[in-house]
PDB file of N, CA and C in Angstrom:
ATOM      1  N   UNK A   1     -18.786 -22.296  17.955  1.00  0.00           N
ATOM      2  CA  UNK A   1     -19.004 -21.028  17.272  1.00  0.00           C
ATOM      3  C   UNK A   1     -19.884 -21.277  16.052  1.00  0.00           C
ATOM      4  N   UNK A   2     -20.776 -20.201  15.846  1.00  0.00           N
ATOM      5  CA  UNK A   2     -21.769 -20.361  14.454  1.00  0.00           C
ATOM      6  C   UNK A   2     -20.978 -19.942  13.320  1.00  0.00           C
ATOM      7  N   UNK A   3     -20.730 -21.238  11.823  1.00  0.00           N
ATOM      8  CA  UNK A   3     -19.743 -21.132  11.236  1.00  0.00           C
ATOM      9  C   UNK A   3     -20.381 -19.893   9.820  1.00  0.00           C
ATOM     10  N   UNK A   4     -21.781 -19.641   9.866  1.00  0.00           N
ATOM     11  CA  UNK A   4     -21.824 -18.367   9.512  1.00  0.00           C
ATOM     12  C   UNK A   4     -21.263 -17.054  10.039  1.00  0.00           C
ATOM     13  N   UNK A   5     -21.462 -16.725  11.361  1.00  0.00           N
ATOM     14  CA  UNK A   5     -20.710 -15.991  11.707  1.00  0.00           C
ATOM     15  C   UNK A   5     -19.025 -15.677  11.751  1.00  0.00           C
ATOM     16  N   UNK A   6     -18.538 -17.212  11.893  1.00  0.00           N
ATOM     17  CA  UNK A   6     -17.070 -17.419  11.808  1.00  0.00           C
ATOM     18  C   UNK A   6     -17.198 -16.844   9.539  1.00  0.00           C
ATOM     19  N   UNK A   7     -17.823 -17.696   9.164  1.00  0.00           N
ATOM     20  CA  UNK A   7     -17.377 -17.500   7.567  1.00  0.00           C
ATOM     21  C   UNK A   7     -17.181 -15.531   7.505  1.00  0.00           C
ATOM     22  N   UNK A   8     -18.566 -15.086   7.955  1.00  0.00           N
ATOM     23  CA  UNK A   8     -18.181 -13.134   7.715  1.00  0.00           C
ATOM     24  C   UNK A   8     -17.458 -12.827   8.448  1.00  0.00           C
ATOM     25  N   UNK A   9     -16.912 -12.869   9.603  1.00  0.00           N
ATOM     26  CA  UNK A   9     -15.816 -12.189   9.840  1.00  0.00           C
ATOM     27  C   UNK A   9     -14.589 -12.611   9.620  1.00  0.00           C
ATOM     28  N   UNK A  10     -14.497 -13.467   8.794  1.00  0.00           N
ATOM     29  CA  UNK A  10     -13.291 -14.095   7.661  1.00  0.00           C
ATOM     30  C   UNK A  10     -13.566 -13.404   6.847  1.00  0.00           C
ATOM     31  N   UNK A  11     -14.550 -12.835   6.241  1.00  0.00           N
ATOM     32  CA  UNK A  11     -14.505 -12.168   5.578  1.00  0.00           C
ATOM     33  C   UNK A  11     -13.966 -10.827   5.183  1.00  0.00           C
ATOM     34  N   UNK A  12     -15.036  -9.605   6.448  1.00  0.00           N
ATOM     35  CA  UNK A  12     -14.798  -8.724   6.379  1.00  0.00           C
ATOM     36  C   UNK A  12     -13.647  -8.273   7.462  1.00  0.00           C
ATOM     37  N   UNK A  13     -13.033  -9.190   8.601  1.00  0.00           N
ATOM     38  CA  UNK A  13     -11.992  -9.233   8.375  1.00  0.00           C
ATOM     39  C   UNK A  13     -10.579  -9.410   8.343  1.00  0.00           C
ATOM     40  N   UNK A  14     -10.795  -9.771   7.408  1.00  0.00           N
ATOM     41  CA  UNK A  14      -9.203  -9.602   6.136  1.00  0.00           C
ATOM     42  C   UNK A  14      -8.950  -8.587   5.911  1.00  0.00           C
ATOM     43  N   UNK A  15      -7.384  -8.251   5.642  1.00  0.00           N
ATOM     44  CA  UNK A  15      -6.716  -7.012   5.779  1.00  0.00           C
ATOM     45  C   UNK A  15      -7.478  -6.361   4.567  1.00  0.00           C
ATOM     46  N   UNK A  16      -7.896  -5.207   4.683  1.00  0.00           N
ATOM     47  CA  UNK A  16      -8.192  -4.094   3.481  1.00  0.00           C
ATOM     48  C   UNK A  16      -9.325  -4.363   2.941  1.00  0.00           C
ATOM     49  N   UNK A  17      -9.784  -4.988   3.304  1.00  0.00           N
ATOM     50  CA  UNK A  17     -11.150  -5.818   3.195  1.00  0.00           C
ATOM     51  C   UNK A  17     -12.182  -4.678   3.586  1.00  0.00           C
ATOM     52  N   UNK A  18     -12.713  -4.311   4.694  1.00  0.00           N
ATOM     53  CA  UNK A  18     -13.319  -3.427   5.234  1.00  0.00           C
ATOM     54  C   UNK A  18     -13.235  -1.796   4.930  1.00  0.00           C
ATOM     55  N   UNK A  19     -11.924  -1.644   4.393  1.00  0.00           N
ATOM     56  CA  UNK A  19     -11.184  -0.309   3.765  1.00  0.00           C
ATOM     57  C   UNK A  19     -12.255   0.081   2.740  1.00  0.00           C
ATOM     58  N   UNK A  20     -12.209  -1.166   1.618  1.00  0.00           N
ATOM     59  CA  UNK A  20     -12.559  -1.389   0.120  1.00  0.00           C
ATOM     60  C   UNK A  20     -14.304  -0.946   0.455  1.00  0.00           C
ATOM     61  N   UNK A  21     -14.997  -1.937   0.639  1.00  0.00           N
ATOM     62  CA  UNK A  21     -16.149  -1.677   1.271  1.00  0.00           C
ATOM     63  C   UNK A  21     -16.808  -0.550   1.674  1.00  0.00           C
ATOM     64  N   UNK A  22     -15.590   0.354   2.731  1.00  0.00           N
ATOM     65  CA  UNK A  22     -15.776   1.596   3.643  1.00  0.00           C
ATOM     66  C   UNK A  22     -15.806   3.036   1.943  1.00  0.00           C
ATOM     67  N   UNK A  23     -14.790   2.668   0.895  1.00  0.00           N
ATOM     68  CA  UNK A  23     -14.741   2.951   0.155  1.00  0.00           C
ATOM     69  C   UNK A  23     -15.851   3.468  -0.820  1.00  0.00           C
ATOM     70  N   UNK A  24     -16.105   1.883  -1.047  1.00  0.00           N
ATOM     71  CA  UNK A  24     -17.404   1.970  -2.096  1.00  0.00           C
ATOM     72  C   UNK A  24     -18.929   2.192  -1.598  1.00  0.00           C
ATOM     73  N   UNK A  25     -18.690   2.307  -0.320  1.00  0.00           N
ATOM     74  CA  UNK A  25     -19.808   2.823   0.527  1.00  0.00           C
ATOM     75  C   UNK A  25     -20.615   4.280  -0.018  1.00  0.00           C
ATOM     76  N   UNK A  26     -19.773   5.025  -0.456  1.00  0.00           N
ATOM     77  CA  UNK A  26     -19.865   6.245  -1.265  1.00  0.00           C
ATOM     78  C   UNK A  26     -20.320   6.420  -2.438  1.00  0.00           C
ATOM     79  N   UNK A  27     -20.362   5.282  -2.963  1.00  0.00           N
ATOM     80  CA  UNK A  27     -20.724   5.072  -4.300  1.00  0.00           C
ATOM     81  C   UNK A  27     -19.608   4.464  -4.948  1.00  0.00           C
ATOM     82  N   UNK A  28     -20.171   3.893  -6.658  1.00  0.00           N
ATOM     83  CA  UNK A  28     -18.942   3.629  -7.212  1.00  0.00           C
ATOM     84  C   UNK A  28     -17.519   4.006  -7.687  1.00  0.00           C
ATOM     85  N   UNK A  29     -16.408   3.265  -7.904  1.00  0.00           N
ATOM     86  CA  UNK A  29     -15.460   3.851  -7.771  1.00  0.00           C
ATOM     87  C   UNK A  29     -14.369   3.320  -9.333  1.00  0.00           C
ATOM     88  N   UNK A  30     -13.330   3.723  -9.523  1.00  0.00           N
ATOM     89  CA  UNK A  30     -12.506   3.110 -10.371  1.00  0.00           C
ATOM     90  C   UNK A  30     -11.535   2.992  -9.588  1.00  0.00           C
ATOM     91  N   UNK A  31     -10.324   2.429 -10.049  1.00  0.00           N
ATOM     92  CA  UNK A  31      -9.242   1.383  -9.533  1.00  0.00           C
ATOM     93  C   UNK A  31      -8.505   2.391  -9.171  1.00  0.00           C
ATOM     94  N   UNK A  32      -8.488   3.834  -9.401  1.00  0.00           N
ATOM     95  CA  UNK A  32      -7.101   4.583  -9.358  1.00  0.00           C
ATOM     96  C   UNK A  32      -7.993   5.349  -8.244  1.00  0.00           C
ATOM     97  N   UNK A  33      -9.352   5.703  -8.109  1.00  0.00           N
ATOM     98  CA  UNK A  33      -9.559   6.349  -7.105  1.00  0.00           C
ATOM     99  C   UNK A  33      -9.551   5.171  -5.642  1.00  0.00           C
ATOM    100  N   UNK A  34     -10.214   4.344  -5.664  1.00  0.00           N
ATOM    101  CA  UNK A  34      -9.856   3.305  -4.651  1.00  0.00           C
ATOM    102  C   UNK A  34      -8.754   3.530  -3.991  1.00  0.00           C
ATOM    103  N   UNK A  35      -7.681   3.490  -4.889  1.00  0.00           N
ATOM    104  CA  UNK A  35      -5.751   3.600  -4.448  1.00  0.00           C
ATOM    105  C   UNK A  35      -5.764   4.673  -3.832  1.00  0.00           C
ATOM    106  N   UNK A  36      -6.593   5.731  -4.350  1.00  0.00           N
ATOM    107  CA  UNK A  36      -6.421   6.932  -3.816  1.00  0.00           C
ATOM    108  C   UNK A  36      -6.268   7.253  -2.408  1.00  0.00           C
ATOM    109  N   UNK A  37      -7.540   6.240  -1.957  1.00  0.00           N
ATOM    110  CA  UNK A  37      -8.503   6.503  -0.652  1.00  0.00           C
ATOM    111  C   UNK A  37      -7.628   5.517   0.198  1.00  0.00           C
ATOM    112  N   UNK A  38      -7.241   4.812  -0.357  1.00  0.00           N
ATOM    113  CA  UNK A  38      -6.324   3.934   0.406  1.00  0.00           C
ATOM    114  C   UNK A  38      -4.637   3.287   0.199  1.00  0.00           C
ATOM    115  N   UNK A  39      -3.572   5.074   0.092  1.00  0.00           N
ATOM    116  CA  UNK A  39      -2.703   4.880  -0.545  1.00  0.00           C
ATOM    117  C   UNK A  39      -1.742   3.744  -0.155  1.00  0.00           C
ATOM    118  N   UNK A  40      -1.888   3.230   1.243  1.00  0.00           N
ATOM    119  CA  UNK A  40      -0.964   2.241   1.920  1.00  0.00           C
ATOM    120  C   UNK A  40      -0.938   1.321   1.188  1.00  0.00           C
ATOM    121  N   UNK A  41      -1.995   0.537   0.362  1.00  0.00           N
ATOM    122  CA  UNK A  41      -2.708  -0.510  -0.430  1.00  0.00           C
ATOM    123  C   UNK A  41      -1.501  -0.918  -1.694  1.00  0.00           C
ATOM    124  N   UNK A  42      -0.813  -1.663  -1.879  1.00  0.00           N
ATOM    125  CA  UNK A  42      -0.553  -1.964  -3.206  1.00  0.00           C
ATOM    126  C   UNK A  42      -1.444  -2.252  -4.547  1.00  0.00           C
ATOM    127  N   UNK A  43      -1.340  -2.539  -5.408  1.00  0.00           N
ATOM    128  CA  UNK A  43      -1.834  -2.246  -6.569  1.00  0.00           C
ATOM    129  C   UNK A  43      -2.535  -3.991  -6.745  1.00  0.00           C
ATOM    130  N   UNK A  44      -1.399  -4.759  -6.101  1.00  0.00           N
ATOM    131  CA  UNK A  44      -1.499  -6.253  -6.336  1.00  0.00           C
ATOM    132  C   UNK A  44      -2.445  -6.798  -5.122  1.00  0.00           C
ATOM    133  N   UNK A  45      -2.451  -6.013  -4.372  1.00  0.00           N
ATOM    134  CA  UNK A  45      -3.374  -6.759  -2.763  1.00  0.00           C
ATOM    135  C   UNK A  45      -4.538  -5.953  -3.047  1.00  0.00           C
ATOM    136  N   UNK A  46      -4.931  -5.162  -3.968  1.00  0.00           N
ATOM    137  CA  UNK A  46      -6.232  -4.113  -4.184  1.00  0.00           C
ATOM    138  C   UNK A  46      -6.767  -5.191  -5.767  1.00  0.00           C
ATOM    139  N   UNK A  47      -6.170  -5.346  -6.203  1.00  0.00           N
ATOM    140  CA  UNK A  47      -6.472  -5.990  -7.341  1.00  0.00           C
ATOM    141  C   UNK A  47      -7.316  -7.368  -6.759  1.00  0.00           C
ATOM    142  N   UNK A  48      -5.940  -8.442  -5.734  1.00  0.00           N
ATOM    143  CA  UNK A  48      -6.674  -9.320  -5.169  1.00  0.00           C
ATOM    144  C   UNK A  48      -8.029  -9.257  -4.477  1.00  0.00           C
ATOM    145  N   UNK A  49      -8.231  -8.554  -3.158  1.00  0.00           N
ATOM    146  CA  UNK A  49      -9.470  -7.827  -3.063  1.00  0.00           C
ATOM    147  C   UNK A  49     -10.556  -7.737  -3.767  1.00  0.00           C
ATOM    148  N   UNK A  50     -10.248  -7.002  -4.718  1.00  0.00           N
ATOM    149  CA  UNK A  50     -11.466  -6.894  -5.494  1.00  0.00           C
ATOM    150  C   UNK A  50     -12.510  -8.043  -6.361  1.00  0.00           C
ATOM    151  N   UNK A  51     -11.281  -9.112  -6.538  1.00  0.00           N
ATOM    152  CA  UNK A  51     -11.170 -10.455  -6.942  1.00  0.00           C
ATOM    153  C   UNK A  51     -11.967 -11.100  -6.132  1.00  0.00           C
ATOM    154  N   UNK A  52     -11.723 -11.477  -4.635  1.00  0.00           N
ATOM    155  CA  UNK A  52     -12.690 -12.296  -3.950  1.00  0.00           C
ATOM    156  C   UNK A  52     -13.623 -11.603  -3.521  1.00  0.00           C
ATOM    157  N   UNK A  53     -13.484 -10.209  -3.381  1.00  0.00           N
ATOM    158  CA  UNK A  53     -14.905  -9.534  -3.042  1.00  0.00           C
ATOM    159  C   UNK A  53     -16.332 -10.195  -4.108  1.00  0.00           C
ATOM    160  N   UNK A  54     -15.767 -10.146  -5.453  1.00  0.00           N
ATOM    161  CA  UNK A  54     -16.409 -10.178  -6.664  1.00  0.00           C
ATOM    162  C   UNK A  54     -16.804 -11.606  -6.746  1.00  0.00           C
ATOM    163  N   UNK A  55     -16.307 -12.456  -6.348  1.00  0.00           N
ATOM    164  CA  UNK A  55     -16.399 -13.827  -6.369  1.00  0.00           C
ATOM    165  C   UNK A  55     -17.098 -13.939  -5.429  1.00  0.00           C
ATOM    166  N   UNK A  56     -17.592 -13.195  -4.430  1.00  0.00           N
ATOM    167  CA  UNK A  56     -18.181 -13.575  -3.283  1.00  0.00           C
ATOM    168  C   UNK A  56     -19.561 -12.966  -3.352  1.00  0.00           C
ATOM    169  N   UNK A  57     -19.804 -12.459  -4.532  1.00  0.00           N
ATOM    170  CA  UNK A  57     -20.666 -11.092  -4.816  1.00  0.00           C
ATOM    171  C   UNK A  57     -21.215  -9.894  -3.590  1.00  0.00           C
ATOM    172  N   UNK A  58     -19.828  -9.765  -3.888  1.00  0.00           N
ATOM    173  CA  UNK A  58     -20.438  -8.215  -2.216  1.00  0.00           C
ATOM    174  C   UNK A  58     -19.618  -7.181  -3.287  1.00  0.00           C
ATOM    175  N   UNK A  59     -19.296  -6.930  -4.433  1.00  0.00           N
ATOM    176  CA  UNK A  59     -18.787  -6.061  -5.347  1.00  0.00           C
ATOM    177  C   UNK A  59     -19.172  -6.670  -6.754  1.00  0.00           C
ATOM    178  N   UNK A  60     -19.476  -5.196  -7.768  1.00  0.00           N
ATOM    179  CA  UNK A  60     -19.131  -5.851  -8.436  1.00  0.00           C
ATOM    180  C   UNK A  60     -18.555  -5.369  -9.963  1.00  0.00           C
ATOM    181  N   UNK A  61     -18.116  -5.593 -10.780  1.00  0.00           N
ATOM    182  CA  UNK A  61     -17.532  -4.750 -11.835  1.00  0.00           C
ATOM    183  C   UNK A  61     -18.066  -4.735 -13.133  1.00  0.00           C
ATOM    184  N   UNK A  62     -17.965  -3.427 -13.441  1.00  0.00           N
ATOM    185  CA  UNK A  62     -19.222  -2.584 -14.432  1.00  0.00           C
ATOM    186  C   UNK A  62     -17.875  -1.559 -15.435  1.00  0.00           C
ATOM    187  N   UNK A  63     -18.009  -2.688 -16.513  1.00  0.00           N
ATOM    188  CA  UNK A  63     -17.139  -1.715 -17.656  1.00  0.00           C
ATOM    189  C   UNK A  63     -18.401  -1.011 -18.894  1.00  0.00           C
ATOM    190  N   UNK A  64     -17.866  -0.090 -19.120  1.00  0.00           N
ATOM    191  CA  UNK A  64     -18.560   1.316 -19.683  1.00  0.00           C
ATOM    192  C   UNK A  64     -17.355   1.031 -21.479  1.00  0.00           C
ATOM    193  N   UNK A  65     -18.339   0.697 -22.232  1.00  0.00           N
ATOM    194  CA  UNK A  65     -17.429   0.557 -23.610  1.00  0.00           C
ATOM    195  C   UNK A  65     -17.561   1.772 -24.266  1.00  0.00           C
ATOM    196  N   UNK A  66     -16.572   2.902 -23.412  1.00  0.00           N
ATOM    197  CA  UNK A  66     -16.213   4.346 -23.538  1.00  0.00           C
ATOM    198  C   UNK A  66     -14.546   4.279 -24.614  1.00  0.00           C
ATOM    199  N   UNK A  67     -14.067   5.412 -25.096  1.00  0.00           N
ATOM    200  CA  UNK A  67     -13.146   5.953 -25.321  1.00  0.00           C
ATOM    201  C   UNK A  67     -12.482   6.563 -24.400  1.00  0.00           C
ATOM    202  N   UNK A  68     -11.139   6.021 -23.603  1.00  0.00           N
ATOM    203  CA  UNK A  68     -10.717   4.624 -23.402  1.00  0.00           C
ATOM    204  C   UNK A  68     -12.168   3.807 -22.375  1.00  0.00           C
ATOM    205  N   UNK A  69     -12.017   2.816 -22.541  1.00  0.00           N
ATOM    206  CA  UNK A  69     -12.944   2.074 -21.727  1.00  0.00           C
ATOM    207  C   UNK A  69     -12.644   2.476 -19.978  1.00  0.00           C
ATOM    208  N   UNK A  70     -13.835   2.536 -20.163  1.00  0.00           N
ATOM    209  CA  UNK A  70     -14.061   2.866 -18.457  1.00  0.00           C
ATOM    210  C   UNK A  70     -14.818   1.887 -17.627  1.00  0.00           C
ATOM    211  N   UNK A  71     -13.724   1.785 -16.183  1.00  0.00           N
ATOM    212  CA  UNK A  71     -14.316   0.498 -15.551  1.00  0.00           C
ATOM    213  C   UNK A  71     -14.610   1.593 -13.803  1.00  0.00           C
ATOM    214  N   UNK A  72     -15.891   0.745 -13.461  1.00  0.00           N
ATOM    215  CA  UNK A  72     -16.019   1.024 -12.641  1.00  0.00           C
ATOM    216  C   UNK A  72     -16.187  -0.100 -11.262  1.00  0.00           C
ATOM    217  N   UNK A  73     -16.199  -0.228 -10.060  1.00  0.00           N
ATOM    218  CA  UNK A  73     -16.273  -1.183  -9.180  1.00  0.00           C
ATOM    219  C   UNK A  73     -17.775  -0.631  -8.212  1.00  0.00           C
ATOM    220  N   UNK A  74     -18.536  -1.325  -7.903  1.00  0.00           N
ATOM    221  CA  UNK A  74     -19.912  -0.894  -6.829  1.00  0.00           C
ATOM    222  C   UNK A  74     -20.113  -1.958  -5.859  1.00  0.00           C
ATOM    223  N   UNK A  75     -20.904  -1.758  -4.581  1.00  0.00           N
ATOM    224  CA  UNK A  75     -21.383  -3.180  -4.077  1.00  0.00           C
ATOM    225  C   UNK A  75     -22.502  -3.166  -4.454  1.00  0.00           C
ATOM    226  N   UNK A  76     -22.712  -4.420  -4.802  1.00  0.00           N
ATOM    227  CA  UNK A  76     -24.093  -5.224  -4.747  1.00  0.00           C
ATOM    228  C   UNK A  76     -24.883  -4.853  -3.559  1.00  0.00           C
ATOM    229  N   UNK A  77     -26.222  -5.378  -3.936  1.00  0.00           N
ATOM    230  CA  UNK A  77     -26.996  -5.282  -3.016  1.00  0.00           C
ATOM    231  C   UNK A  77     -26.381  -5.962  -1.886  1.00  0.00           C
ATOM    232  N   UNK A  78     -25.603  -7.436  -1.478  1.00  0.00           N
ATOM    233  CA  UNK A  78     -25.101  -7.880  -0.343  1.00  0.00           C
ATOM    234  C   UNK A  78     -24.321  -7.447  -0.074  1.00  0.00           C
ATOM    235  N   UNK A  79     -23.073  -6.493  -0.785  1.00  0.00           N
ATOM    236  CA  UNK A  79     -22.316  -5.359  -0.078  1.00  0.00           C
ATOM    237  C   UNK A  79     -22.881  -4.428   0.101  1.00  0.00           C
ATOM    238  N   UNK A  80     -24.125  -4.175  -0.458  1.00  0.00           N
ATOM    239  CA  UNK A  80     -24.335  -2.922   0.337  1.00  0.00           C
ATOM    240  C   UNK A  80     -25.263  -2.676   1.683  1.00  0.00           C
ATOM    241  N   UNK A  81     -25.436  -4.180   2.122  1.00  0.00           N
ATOM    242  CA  UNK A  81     -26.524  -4.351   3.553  1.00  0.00           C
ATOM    243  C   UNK A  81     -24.850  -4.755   4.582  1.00  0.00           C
ATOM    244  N   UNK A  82     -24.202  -4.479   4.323  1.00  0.00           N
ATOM    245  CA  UNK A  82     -22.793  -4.408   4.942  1.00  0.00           C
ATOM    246  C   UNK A  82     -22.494  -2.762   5.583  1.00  0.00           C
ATOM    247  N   UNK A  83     -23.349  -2.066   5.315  1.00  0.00           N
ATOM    248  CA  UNK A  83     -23.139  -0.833   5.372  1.00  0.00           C
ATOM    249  C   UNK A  83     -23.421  -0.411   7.059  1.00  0.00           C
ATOM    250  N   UNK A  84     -24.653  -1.105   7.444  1.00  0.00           N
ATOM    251  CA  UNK A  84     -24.672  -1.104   9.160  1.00  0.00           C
ATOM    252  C   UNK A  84     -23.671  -1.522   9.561  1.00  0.00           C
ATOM    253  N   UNK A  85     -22.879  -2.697   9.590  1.00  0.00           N
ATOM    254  CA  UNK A  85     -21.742  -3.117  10.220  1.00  0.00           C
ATOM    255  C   UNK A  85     -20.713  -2.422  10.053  1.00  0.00           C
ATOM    256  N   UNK A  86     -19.935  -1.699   8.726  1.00  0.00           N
ATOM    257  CA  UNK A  86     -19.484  -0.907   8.580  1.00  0.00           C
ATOM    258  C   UNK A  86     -19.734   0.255   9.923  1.00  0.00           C
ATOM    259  N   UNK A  87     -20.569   1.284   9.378  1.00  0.00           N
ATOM    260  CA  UNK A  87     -20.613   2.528  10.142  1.00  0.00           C
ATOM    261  C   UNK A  87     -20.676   2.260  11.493  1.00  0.00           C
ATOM    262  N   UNK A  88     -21.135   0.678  12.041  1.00  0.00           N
ATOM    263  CA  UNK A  88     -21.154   0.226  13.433  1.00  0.00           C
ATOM    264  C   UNK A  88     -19.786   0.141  13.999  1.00  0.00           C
ATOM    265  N   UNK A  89     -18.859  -0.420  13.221  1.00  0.00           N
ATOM    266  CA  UNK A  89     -17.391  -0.382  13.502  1.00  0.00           C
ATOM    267  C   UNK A  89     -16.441   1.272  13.230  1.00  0.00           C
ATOM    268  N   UNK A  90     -17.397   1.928  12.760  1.00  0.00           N
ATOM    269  CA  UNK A  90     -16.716   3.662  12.229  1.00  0.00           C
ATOM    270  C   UNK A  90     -17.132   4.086  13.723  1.00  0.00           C
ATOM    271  N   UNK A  91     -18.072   3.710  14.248  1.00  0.00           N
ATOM    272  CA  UNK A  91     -18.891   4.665  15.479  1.00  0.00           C
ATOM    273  C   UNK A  91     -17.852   4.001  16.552  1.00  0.00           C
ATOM    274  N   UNK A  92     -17.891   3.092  16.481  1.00  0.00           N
ATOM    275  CA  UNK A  92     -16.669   2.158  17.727  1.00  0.00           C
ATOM    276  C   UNK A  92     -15.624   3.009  17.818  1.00  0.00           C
ATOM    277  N   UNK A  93     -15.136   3.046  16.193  1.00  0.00           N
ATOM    278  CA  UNK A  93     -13.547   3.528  16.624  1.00  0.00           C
ATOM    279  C   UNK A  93     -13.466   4.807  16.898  1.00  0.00           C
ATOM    280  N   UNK A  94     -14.896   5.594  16.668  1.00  0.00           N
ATOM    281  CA  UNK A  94     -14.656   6.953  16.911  1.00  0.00           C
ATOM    282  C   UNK A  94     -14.575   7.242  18.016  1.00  0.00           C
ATOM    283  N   UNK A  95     -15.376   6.305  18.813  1.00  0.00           N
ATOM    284  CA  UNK A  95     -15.454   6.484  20.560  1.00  0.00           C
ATOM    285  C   UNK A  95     -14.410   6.332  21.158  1.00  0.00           C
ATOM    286  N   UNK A  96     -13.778   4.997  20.841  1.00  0.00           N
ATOM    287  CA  UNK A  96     -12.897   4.106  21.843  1.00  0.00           C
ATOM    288  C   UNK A  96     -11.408   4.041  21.694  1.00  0.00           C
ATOM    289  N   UNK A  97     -11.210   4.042  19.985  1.00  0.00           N
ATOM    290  CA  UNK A  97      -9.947   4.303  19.568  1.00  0.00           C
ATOM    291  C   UNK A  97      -9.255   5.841  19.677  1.00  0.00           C
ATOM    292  N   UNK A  98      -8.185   5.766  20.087  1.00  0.00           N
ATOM    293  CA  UNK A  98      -7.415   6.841  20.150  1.00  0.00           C
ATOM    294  C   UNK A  98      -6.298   7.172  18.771  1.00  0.00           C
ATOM    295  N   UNK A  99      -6.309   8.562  18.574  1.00  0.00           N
ATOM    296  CA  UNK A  99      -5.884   8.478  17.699  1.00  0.00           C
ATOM    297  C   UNK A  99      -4.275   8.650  17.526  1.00  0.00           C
ATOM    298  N   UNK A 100      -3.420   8.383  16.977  1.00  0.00           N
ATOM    299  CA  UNK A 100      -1.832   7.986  17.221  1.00  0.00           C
ATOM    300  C   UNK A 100      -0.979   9.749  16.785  1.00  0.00           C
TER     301      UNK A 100
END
């Protein structure tokens, strides 16, 4: 197997991984709307997330030195060429997956 290919889909995926992404696909976001979009998510596995996303630079975080400070989360340009694969896997499940 090509261990680039094996490394991204270790990547994108990991649980909630693809969620986050599918998320910020929309544009940027803050931490409470994220939760929003994905209430199943704990606070501590969304936090992590965002952590290796950021470390991996496919996100990245943009504080605003507002009254209270305002943080926001975006992808990078390499999260955001993630966006074909994304909507490639949205079009899949729209076809093939059934819905429960």
């Amino acid at each position: 197997m090509c261990p680039k290919y094996e490394a991204s889909i270790d990547i994108i995926g990991k649980k909630w991984t693809g969620l986050i992404i599918r998320v910020l696909l929309d544009g940027p976001k803050r931490f409470k709307d994220m939760k929003e979009q994905i209430p199943n998510m704990s606070d501590k596995m969304l936090t992590d997330r965002i952590k290796e996303l950021e470390a991996l630079d496919i996100i990245v975080r943009n504080v605003y030195p507002e009254t209270p400070v305002r943080i926001e989360y975006a992808l990078t340009p390499k999260g955001q060429d993630l966006r074909v694969v994304i909507e490639a896997i949205q079009n899949w499940g729209e076809r093939w997956m059934l819905t429960p």
